[in-house]
C-alpha atoms as a PDB file:
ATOM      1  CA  UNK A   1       0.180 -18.803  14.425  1.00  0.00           C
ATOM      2  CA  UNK A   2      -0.610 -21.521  16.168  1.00  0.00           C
ATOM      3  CA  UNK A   3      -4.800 -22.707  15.427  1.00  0.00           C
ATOM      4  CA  UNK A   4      -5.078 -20.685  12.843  1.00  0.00           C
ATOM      5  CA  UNK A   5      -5.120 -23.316  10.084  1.00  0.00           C
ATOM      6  CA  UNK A   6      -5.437 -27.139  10.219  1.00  0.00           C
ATOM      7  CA  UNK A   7      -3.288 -27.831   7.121  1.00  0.00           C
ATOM      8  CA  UNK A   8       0.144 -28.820   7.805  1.00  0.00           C
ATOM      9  CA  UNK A   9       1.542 -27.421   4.530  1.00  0.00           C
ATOM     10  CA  UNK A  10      -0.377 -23.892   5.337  1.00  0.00           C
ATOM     11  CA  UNK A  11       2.093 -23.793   8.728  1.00  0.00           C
ATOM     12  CA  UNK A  12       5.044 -24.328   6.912  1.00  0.00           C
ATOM     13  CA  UNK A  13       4.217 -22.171   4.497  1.00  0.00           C
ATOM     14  CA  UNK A  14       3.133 -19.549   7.119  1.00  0.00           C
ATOM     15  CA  UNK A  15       6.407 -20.149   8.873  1.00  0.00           C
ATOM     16  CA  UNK A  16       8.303 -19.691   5.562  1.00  0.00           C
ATOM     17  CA  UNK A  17       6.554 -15.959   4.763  1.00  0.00           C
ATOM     18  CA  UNK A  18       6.903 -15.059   8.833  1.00  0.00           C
ATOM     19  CA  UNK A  19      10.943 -16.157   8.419  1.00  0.00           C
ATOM     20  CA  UNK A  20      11.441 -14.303   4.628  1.00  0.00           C
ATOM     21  CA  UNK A  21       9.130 -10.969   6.386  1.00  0.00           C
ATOM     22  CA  UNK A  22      11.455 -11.067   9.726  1.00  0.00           C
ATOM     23  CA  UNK A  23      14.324 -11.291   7.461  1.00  0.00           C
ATOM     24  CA  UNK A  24      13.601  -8.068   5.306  1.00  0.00           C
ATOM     25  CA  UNK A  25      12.065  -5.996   8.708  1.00  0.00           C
ATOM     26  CA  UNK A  26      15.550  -6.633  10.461  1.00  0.00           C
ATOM     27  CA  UNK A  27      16.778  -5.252   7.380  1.00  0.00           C
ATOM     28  CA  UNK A  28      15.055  -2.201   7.803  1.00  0.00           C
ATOM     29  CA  UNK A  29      15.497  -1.650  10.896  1.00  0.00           C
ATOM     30  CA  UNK A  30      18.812  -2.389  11.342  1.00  0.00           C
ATOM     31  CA  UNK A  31      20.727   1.048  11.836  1.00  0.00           C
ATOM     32  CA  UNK A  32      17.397   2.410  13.660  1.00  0.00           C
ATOM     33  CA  UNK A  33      18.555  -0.056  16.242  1.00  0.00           C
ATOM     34  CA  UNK A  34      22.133   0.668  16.249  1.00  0.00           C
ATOM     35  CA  UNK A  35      21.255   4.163  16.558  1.00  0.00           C
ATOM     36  CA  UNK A  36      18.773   3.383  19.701  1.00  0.00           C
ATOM     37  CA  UNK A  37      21.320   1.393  21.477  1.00  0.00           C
ATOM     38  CA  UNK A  38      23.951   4.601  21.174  1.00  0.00           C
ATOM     39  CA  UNK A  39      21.838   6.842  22.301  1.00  0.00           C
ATOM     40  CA  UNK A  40      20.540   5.015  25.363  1.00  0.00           C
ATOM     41  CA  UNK A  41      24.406   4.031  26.030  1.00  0.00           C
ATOM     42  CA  UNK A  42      25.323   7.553  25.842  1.00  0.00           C
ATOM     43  CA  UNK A  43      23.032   9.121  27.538  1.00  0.00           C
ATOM     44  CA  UNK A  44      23.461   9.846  31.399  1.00  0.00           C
ATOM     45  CA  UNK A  45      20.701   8.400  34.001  1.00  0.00           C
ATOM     46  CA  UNK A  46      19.518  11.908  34.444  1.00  0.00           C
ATOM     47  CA  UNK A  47      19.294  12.439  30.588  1.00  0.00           C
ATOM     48  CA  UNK A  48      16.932   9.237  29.997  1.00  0.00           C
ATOM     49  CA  UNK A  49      13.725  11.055  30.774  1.00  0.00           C
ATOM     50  CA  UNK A  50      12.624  13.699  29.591  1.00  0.00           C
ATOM     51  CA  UNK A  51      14.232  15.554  26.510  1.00  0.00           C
ATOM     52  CA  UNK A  52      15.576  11.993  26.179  1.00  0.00           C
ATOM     53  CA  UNK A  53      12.538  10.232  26.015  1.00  0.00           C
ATOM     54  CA  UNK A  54      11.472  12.000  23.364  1.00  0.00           C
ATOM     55  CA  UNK A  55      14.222  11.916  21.784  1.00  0.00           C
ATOM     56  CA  UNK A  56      14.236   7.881  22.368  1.00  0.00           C
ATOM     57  CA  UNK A  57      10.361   8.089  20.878  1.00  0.00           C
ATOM     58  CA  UNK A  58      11.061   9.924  18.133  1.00  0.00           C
ATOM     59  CA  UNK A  59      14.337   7.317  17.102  1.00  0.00           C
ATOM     60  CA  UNK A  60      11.632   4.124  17.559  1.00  0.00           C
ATOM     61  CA  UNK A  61       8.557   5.898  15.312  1.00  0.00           C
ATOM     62  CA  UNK A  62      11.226   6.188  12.591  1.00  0.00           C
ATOM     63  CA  UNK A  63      12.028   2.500  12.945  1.00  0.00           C
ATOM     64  CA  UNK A  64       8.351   2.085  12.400  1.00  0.00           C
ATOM     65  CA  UNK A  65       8.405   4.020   9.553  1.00  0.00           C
ATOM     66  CA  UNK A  66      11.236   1.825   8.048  1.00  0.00           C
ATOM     67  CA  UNK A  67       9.043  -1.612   8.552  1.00  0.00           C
ATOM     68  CA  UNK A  68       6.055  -0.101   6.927  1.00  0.00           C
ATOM     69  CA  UNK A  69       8.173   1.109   3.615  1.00  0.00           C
ATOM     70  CA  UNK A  70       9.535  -2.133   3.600  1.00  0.00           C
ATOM     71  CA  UNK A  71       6.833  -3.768   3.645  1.00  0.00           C
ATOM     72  CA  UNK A  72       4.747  -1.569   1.536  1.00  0.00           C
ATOM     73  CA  UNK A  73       7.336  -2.177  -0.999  1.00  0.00           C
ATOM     74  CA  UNK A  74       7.777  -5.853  -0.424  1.00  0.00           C
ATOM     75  CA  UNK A  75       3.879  -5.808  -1.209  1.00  0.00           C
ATOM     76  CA  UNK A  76       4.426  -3.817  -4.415  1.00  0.00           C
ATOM     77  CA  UNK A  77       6.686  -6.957  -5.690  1.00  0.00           C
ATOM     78  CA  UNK A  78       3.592  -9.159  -5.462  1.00  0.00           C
ATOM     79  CA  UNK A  79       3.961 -10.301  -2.175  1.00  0.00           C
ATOM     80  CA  UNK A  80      -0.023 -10.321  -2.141  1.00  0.00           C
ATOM     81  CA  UNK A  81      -1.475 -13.355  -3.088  1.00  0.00           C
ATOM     82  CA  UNK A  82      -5.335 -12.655  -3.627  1.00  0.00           C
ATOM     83  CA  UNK A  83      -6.724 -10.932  -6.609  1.00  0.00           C
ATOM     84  CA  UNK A  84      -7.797  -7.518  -6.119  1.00  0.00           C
ATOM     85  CA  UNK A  85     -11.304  -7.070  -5.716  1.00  0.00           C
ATOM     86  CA  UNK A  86     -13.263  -5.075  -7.968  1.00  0.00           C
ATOM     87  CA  UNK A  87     -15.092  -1.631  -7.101  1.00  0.00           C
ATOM     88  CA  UNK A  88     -17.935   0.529  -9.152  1.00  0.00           C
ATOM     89  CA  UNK A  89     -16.572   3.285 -11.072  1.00  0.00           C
ATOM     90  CA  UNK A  90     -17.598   6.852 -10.273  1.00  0.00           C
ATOM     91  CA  UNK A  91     -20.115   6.624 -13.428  1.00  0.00           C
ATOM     92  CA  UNK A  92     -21.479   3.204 -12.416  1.00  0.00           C
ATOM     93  CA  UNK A  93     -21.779   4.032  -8.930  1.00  0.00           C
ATOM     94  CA  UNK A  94     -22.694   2.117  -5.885  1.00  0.00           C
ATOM     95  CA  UNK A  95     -26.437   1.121  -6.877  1.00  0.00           C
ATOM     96  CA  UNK A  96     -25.061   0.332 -11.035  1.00  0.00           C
ATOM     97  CA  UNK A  97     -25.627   3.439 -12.306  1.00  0.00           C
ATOM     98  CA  UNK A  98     -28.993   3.765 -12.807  1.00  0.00           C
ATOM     99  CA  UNK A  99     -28.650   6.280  -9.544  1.00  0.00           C
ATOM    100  CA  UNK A 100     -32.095   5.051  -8.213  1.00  0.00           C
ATOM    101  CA  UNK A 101     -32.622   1.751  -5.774  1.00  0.00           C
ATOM    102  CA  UNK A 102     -35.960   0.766  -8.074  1.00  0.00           C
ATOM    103  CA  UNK A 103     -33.373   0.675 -11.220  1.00  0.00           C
ATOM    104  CA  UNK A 104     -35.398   4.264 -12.906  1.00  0.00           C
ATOM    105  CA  UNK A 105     -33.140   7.029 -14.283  1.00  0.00           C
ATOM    106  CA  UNK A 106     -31.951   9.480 -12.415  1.00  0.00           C
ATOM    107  CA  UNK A 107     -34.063  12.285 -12.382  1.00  0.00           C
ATOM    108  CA  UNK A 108     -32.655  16.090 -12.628  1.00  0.00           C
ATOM    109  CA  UNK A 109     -33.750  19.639 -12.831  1.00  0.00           C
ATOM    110  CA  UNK A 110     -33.951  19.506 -16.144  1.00  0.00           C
ATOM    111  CA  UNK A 111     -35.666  15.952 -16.934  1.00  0.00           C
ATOM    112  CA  UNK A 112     -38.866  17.693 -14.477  1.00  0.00           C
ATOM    113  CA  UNK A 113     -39.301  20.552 -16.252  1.00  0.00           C
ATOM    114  CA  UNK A 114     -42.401  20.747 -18.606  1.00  0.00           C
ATOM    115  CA  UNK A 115     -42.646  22.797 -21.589  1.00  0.00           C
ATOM    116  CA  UNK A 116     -44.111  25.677 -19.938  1.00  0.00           C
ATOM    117  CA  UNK A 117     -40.602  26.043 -18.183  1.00  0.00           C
ATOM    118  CA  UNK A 118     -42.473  25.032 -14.592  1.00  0.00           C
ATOM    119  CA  UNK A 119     -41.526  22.087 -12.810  1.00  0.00           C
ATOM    120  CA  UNK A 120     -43.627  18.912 -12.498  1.00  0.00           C
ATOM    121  CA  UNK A 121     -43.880  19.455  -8.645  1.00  0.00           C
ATOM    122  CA  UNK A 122     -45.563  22.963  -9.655  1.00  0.00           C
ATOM    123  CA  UNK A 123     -48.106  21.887 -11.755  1.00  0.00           C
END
């Protein structure tokens, strides 16, 4: 955190959301670790490798999982603070929905046919 902003009141505010996110990921996480601990307690020196590394692996990854629901959900509270940016809609598409760069209208099978049924590349 430190040099990332110049404002005093941004750091303390920083420090604030990094104190209130700690708080809710300890939370999450808090019989994952419980559960870690027992099994490395319990576990004989000859049973730390191996089947129980794996098993060690597989105990951390679903801590992991824990943080990111937690925080996914924190998020879904409005824990964002910028406004969601806006993207084109599937009929607008990415050049405004004209479909062409120059701004013409898309052109299709059927806008190059003449009346003779050929198309315009034919004739």
């Amino acid at each position: 955190m430190e040099g990332l902003r110049t404002d005093r009141g941004d750091e303390v505010e920083d420090y604030a959301e990094l104190e209130r996110v700690i708080g809710f990921v300890m939370k999450a996480v808090e019989g994952d670790i419980r559960r870690i601990a027992e099994s490395i307690v319990l576990k004989r020196d000859d049973e730390l490798l191996g089947a129980g590394e794996f098993d060690l692996r597989d105990k951390v990854l679903r801590a992991a999982c824990h943080i990111l629901e937690a925080t996914i959900n924190d998020r879904k509270k409005g824990g964002t603070k910028a406004a969601a940016r806006s993207v084109p809609t599937a009929a607008q598409g990415a050049l405004g929905g004209t479909g062409q760069s120059d701004g013409s209208p898309r052109r299709t099978r059927a806008t190059t046919l003449d009346r003779r049924g050929m198309s315009s590349s034919q004739t």
